[in-house]
PDB file of N, CA and C in Angstrom:
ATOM      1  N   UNK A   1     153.463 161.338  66.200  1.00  0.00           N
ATOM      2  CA  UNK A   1     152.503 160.402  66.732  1.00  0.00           C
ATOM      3  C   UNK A   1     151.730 159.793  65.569  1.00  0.00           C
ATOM      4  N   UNK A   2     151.966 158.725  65.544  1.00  0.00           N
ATOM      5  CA  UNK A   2     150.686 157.580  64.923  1.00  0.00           C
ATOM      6  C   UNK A   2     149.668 157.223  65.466  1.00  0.00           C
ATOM      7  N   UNK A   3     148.190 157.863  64.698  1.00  0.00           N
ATOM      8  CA  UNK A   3     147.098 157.257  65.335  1.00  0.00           C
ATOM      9  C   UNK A   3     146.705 156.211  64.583  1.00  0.00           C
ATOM     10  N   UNK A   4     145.901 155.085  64.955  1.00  0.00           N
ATOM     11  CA  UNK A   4     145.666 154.256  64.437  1.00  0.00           C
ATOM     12  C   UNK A   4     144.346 153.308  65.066  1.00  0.00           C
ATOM     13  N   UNK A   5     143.855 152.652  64.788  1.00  0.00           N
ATOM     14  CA  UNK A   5     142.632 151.793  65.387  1.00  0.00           C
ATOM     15  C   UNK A   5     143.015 150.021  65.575  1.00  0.00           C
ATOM     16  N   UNK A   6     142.234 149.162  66.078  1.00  0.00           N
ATOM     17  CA  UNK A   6     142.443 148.121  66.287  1.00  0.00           C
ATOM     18  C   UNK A   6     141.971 147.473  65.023  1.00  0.00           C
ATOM     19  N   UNK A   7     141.236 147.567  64.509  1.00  0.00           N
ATOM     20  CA  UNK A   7     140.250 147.331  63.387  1.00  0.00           C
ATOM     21  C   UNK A   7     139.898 148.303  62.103  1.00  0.00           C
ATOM     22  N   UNK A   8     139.935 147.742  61.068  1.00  0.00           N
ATOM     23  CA  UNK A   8     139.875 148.450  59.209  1.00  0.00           C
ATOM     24  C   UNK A   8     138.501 148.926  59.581  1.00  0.00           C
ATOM     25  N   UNK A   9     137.027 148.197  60.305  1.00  0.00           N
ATOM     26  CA  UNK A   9     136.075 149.420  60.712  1.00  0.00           C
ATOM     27  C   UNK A   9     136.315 150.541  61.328  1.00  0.00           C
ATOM     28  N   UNK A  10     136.563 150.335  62.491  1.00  0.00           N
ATOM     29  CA  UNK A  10     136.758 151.721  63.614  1.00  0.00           C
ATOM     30  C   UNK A  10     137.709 152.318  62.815  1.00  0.00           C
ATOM     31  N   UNK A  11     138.823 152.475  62.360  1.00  0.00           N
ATOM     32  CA  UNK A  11     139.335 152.979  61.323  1.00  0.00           C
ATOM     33  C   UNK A  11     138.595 153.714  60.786  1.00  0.00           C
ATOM     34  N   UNK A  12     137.672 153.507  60.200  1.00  0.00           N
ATOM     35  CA  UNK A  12     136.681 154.198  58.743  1.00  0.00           C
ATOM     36  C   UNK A  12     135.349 155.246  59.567  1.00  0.00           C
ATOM     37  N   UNK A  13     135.371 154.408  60.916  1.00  0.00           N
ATOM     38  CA  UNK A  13     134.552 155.419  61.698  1.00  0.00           C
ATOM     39  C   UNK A  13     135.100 156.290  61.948  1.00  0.00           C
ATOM     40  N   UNK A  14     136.082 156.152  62.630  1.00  0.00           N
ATOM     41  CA  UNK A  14     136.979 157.770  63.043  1.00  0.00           C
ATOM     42  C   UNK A  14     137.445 158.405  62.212  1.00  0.00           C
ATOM     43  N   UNK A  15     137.697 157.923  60.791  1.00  0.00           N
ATOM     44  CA  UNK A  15     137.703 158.463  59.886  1.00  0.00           C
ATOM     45  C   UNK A  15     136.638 159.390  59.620  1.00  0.00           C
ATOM     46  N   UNK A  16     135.379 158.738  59.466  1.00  0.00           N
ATOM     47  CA  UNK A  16     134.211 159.230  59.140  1.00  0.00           C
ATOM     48  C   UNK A  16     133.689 160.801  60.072  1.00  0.00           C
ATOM     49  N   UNK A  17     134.200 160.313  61.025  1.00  0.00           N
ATOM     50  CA  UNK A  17     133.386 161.508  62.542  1.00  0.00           C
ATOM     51  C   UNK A  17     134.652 162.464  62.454  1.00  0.00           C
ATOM     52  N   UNK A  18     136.436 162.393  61.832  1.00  0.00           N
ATOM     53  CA  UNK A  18     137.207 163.655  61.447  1.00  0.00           C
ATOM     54  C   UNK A  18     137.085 164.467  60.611  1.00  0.00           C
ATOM     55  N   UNK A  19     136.604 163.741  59.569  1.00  0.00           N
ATOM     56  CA  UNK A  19     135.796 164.418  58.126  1.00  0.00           C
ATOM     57  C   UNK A  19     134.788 165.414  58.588  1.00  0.00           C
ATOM     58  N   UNK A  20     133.667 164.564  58.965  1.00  0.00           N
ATOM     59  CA  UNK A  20     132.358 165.131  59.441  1.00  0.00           C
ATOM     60  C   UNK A  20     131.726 166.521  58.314  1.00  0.00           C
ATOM     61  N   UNK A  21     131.916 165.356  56.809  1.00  0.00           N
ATOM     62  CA  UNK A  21     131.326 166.407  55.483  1.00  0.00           C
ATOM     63  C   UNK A  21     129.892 165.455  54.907  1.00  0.00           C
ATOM     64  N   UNK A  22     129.866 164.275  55.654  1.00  0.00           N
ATOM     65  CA  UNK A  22     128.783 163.272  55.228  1.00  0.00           C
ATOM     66  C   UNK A  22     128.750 163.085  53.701  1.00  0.00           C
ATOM     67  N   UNK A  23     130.311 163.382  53.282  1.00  0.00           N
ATOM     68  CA  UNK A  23     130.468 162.621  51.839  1.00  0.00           C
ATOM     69  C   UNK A  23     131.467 161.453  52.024  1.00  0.00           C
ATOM     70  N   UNK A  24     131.618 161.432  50.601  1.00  0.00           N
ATOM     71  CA  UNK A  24     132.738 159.812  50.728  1.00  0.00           C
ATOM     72  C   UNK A  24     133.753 160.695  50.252  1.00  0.00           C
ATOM     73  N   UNK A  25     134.984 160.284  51.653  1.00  0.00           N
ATOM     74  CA  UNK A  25     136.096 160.400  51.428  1.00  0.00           C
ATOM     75  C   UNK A  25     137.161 160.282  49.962  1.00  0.00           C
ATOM     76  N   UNK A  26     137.825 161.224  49.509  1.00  0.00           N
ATOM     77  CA  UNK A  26     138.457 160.265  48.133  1.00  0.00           C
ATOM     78  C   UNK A  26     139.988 160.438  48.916  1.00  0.00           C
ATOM     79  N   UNK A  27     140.607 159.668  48.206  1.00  0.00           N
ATOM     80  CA  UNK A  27     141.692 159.562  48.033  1.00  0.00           C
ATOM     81  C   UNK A  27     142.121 158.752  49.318  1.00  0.00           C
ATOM     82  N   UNK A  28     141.570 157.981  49.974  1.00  0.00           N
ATOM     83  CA  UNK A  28     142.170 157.696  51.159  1.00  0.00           C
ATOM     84  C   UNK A  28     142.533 155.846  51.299  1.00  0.00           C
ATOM     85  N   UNK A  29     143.868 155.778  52.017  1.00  0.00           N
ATOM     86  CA  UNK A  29     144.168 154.598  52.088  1.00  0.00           C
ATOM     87  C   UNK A  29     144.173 154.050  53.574  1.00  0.00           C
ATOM     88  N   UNK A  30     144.657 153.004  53.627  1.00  0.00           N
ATOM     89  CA  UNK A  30     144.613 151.958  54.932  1.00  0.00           C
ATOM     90  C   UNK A  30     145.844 151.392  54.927  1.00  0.00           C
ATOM     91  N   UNK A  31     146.757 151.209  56.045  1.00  0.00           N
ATOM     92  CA  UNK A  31     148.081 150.531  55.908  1.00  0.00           C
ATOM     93  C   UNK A  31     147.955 149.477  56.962  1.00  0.00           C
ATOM     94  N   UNK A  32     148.340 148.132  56.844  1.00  0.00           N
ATOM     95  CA  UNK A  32     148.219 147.505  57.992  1.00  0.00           C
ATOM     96  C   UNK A  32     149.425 147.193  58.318  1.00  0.00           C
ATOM     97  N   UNK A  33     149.171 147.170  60.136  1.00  0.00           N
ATOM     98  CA  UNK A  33     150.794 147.428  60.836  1.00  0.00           C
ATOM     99  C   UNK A  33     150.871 146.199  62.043  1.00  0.00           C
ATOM    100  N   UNK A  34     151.883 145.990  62.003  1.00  0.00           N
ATOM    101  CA  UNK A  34     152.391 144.688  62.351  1.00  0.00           C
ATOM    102  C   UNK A  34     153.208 144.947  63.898  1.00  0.00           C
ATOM    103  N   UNK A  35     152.368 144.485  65.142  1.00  0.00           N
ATOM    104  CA  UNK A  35     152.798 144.773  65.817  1.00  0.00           C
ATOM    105  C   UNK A  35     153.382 143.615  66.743  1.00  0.00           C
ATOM    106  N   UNK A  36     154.953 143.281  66.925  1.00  0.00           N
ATOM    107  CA  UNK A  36     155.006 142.273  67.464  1.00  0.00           C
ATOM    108  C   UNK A  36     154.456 142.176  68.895  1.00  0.00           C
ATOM    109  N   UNK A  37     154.050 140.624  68.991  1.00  0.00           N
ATOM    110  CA  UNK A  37     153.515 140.459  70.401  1.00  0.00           C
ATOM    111  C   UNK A  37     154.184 140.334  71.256  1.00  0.00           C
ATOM    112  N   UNK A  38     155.839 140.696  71.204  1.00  0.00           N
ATOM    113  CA  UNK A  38     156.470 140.476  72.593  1.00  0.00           C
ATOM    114  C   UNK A  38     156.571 141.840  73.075  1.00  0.00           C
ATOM    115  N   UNK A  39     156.184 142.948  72.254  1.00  0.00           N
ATOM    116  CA  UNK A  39     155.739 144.263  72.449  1.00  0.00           C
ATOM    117  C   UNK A  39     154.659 144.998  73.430  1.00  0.00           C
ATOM    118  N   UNK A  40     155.283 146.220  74.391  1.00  0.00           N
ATOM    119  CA  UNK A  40     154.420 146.100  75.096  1.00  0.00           C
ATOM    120  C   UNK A  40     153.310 146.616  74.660  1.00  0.00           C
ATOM    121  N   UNK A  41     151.991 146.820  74.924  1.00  0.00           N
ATOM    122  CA  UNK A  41     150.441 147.885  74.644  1.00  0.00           C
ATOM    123  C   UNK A  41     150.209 148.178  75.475  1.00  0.00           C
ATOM    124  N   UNK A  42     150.518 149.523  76.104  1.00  0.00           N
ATOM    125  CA  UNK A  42     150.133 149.845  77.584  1.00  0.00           C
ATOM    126  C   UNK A  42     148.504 150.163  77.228  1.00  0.00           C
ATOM    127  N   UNK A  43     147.894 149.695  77.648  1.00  0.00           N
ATOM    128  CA  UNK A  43     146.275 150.539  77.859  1.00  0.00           C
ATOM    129  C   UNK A  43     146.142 151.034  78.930  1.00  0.00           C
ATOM    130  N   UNK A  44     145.587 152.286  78.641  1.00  0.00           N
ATOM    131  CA  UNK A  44     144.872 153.551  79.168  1.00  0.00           C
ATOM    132  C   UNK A  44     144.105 152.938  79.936  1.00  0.00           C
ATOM    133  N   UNK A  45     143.899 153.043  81.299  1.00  0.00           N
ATOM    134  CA  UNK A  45     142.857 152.644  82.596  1.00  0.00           C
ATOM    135  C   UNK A  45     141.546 152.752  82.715  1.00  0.00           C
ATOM    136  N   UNK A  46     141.226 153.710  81.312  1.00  0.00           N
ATOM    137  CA  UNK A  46     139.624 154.517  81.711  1.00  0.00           C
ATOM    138  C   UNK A  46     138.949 153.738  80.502  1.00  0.00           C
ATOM    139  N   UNK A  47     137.457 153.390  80.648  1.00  0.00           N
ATOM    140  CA  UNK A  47     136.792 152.719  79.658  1.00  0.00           C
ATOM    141  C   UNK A  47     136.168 153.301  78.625  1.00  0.00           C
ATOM    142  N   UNK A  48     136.134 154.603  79.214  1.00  0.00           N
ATOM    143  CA  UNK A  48     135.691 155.712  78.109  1.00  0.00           C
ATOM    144  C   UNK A  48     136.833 156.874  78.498  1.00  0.00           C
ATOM    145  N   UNK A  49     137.259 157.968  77.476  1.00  0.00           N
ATOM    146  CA  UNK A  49     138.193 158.863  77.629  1.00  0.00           C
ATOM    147  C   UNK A  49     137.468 159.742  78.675  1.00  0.00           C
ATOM    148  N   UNK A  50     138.236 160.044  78.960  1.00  0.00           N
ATOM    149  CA  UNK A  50     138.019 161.431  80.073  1.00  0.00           C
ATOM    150  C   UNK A  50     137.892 162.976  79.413  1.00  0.00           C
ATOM    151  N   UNK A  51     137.318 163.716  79.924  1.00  0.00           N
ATOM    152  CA  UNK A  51     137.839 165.271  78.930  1.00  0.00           C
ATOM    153  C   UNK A  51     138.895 165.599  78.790  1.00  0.00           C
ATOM    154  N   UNK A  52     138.498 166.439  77.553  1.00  0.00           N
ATOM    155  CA  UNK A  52     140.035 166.726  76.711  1.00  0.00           C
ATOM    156  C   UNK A  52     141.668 166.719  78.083  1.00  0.00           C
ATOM    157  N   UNK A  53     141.404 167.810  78.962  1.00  0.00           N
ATOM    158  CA  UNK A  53     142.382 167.802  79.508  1.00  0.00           C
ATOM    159  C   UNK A  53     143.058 167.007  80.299  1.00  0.00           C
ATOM    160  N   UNK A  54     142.221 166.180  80.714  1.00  0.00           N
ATOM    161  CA  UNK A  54     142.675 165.143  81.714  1.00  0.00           C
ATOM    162  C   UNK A  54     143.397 163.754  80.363  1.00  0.00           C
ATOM    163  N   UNK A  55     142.640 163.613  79.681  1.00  0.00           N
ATOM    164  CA  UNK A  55     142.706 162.508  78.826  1.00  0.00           C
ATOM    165  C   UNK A  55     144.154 162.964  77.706  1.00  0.00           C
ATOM    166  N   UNK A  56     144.089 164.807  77.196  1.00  0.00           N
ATOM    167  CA  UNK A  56     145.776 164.578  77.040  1.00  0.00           C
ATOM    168  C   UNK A  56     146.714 164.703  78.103  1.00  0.00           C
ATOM    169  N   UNK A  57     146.158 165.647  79.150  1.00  0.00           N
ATOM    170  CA  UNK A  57     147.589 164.936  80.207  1.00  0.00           C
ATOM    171  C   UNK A  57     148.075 163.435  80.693  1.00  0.00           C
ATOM    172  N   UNK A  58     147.114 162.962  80.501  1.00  0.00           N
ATOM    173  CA  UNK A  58     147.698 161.098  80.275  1.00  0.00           C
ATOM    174  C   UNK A  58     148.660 160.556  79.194  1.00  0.00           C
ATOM    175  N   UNK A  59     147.982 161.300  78.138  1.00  0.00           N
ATOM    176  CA  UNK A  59     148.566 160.570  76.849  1.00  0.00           C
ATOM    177  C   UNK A  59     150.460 161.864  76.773  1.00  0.00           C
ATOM    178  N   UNK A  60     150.150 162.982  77.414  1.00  0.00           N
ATOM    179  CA  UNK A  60     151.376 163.552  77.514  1.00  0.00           C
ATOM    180  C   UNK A  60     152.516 162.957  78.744  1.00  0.00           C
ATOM    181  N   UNK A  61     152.297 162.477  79.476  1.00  0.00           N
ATOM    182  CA  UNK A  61     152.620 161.718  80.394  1.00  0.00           C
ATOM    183  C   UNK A  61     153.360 160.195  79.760  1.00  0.00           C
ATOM    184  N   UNK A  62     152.269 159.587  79.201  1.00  0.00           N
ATOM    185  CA  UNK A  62     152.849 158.637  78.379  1.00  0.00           C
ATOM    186  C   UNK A  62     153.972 158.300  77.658  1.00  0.00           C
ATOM    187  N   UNK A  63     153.904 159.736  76.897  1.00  0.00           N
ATOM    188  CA  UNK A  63     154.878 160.154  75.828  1.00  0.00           C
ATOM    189  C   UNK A  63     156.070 160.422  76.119  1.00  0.00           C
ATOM    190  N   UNK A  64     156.123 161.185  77.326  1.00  0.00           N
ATOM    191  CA  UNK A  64     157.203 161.920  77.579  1.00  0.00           C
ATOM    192  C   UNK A  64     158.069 160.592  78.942  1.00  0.00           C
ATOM    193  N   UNK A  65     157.234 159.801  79.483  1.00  0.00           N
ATOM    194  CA  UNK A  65     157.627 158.918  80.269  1.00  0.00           C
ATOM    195  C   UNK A  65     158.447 157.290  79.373  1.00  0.00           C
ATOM    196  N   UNK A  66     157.833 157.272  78.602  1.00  0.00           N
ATOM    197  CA  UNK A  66     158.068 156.450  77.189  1.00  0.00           C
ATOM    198  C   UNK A  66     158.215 154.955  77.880  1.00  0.00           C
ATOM    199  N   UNK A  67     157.207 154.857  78.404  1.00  0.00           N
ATOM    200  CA  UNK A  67     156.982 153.559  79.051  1.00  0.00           C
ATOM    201  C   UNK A  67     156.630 152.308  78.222  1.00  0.00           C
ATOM    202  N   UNK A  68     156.153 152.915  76.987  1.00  0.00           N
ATOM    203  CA  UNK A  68     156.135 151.595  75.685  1.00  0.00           C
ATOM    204  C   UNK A  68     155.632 152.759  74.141  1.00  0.00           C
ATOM    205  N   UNK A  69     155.462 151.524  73.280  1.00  0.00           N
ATOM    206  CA  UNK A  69     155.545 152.316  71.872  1.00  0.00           C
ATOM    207  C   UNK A  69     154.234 152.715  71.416  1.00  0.00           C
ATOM    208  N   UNK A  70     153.494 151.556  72.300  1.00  0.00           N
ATOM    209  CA  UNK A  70     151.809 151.712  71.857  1.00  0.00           C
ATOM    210  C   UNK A  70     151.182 151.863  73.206  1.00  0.00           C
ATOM    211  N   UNK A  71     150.213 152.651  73.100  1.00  0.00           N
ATOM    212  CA  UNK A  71     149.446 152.880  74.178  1.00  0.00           C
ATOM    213  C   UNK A  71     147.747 152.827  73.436  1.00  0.00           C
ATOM    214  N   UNK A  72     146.952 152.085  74.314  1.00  0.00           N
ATOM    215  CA  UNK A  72     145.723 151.785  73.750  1.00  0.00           C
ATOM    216  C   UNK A  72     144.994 152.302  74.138  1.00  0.00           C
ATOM    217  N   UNK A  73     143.652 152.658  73.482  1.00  0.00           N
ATOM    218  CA  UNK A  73     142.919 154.107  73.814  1.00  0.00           C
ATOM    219  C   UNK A  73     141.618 153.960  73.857  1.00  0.00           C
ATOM    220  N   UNK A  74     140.725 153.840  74.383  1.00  0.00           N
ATOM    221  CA  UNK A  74     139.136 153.739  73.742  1.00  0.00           C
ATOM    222  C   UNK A  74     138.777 154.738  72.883  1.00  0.00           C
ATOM    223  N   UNK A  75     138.232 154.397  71.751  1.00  0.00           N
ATOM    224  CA  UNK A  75     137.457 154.656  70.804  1.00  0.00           C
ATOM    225  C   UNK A  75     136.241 155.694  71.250  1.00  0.00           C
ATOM    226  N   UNK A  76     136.421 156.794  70.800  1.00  0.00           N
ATOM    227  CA  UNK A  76     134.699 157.574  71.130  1.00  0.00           C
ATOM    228  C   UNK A  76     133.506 157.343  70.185  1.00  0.00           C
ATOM    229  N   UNK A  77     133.842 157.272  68.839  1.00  0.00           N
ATOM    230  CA  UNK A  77     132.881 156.997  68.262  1.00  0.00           C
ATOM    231  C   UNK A  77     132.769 155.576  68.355  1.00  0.00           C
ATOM    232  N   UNK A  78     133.208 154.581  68.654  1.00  0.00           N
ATOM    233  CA  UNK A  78     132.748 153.006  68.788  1.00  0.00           C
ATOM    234  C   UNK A  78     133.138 153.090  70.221  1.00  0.00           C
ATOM    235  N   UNK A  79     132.358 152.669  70.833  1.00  0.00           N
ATOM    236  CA  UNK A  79     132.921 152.193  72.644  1.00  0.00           C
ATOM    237  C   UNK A  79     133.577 151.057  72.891  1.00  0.00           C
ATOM    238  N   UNK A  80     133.080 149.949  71.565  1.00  0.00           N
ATOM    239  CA  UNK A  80     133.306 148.280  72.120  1.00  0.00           C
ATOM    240  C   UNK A  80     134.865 148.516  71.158  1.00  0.00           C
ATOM    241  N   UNK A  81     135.368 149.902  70.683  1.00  0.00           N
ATOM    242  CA  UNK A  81     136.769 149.510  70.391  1.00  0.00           C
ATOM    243  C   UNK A  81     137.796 150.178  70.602  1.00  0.00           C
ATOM    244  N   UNK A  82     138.958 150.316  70.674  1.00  0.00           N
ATOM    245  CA  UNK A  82     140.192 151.012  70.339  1.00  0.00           C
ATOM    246  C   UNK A  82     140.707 151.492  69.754  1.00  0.00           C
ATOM    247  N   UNK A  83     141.139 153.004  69.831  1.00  0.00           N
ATOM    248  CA  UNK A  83     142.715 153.113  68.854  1.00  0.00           C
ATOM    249  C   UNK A  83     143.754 153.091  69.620  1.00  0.00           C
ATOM    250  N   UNK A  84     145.024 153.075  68.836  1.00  0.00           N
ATOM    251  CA  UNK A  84     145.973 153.138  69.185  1.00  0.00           C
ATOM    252  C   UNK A  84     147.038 154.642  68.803  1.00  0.00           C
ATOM    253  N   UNK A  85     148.061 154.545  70.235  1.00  0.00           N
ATOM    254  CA  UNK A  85     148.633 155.862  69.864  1.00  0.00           C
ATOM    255  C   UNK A  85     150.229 154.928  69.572  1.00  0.00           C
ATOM    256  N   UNK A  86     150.502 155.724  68.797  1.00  0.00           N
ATOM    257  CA  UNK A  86     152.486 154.641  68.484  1.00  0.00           C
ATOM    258  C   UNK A  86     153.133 156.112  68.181  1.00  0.00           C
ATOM    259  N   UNK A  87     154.536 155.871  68.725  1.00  0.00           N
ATOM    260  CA  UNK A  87     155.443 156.729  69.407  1.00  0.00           C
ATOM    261  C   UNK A  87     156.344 156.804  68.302  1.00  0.00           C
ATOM    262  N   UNK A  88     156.582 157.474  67.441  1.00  0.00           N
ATOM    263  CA  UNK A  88     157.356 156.884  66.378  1.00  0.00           C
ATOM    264  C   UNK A  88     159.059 156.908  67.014  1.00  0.00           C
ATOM    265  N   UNK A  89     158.729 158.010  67.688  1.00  0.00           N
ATOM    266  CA  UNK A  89     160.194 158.240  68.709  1.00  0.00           C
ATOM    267  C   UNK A  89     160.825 157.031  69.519  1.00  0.00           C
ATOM    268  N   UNK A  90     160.041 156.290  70.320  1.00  0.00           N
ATOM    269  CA  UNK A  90     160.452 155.230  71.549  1.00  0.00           C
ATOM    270  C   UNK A  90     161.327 154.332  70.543  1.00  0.00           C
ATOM    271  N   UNK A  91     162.231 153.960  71.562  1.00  0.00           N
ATOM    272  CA  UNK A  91     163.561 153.356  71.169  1.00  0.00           C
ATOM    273  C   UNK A  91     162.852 151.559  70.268  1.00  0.00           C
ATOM    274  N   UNK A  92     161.215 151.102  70.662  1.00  0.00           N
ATOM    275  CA  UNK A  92     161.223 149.683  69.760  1.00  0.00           C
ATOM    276  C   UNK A  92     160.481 150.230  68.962  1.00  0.00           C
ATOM    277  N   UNK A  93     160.011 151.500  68.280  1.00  0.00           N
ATOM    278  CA  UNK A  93     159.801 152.218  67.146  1.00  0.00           C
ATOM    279  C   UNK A  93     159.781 151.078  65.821  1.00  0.00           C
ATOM    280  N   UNK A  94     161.194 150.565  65.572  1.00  0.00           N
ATOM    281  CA  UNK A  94     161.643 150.208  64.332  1.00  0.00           C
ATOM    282  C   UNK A  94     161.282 148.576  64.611  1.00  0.00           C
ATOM    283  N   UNK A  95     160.452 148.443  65.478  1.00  0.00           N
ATOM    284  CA  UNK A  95     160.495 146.542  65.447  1.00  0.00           C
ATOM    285  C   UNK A  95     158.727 146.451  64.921  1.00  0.00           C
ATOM    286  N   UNK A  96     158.350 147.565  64.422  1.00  0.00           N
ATOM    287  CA  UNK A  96     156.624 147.313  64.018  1.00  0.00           C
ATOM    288  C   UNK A  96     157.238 147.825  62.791  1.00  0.00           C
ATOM    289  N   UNK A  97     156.058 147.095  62.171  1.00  0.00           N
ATOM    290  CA  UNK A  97     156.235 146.825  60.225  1.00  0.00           C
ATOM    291  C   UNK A  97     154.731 147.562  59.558  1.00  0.00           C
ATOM    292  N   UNK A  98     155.147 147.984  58.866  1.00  0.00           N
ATOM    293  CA  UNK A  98     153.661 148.854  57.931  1.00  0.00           C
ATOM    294  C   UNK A  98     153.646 147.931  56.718  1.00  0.00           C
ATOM    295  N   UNK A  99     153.032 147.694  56.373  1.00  0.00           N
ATOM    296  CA  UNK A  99     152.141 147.089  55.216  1.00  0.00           C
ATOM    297  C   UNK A  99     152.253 148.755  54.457  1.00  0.00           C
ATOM    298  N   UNK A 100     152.146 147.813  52.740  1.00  0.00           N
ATOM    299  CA  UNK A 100     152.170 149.218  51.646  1.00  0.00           C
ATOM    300  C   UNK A 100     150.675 149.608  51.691  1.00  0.00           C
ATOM    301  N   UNK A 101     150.585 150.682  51.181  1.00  0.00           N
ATOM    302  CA  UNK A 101     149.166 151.502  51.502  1.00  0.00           C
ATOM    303  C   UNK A 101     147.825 150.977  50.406  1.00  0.00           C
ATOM    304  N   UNK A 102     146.628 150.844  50.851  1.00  0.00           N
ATOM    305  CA  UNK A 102     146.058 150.097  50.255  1.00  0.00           C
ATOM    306  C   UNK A 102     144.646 150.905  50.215  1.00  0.00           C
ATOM    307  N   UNK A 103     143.829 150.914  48.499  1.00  0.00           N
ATOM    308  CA  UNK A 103     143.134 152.332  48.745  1.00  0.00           C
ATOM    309  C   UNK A 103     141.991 151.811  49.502  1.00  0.00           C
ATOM    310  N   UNK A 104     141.300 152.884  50.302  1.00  0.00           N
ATOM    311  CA  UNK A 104     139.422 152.246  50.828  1.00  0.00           C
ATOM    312  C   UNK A 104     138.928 152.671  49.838  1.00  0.00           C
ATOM    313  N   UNK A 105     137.650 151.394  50.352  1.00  0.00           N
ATOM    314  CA  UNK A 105     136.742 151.267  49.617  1.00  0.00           C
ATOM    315  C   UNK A 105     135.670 151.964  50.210  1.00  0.00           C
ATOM    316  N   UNK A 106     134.945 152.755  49.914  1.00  0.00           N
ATOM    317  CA  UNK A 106     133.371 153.291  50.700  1.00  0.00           C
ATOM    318  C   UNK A 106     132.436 152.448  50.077  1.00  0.00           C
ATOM    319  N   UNK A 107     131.752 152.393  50.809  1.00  0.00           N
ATOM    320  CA  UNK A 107     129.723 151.754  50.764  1.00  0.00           C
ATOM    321  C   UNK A 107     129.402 152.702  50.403  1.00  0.00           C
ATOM    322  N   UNK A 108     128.981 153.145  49.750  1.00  0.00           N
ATOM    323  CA  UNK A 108     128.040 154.260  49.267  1.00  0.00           C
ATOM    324  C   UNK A 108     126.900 154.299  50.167  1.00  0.00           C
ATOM    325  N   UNK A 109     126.561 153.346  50.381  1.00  0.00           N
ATOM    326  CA  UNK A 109     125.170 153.279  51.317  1.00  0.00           C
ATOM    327  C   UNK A 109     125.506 154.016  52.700  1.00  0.00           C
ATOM    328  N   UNK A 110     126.809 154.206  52.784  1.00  0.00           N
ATOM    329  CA  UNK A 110     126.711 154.618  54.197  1.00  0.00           C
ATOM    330  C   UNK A 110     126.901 156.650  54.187  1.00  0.00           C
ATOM    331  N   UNK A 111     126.139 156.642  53.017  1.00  0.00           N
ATOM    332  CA  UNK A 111     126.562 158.175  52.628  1.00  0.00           C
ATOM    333  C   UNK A 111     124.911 158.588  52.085  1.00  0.00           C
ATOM    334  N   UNK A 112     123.961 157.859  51.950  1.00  0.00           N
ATOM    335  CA  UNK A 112     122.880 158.050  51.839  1.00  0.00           C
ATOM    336  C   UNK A 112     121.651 158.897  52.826  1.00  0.00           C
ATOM    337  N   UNK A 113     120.844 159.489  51.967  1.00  0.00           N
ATOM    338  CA  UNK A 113     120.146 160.492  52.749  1.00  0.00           C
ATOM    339  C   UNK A 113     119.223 160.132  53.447  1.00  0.00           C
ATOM    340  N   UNK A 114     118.696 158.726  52.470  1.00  0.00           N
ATOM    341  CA  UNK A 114     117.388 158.216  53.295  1.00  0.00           C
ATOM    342  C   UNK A 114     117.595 156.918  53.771  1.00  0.00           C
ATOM    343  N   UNK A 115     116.778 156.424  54.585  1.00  0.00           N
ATOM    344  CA  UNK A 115     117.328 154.862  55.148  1.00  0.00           C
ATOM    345  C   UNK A 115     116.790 153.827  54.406  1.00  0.00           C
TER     346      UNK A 115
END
């Protein structure tokens, strides 16, 4: 499974809230992925996730039903966004393109103690 976000922010947030060391990440990159639009994006029905169990028996359901390659997810730490889940398995797997890996950059400011 590929997780991934809609956006290079929410990206860096969910990044930020997996870490959860309130330092700056090193070593970490960003790949951007190319998803054609005649491709389906199934999105997930709920506007916020559901608890753990209900919310992976969906996404296990998904998987195992293989109804498309991407399935779209709301975001917990951002509400107004998405990630995405991609199937590396499902048969249009090989019709999305990755971009070469590209390093982040941190704000330092967003690692600061005082405001």
């Amino acid at each position: 499974m590929i997780y991934a976000s809609e956006s290079h922010a929410c990206a860096l947030l969910e990044r930020l809230a997996q870490t959860g060391t309130g330092r700056i990440p090193r070593n970490q990159v960003a790949v951007v992925i190319d998803i054609p639009d005649d491709l389906v994006i199934e999105r997930a029905p709920f506007q916020r996730p559901p608890p753990l169990p209900e919310s992976r028996a969906f996404g296990d359901r998904w998987l195992t039903g293989r109804r498309s390659v991407v399935l779209s997810v709301p975001s917990i730490v951002s509400r107004h966004d998405r990630n995405l889940l991609i199937d590396p398995m499902h048969p249009e797997f090989p019709r999305i393109r990755f971009g070469g890996p590209e390093p982040v950059v941190w704000d330092a400011r967003l690692f600061r103690d005082t405001p």
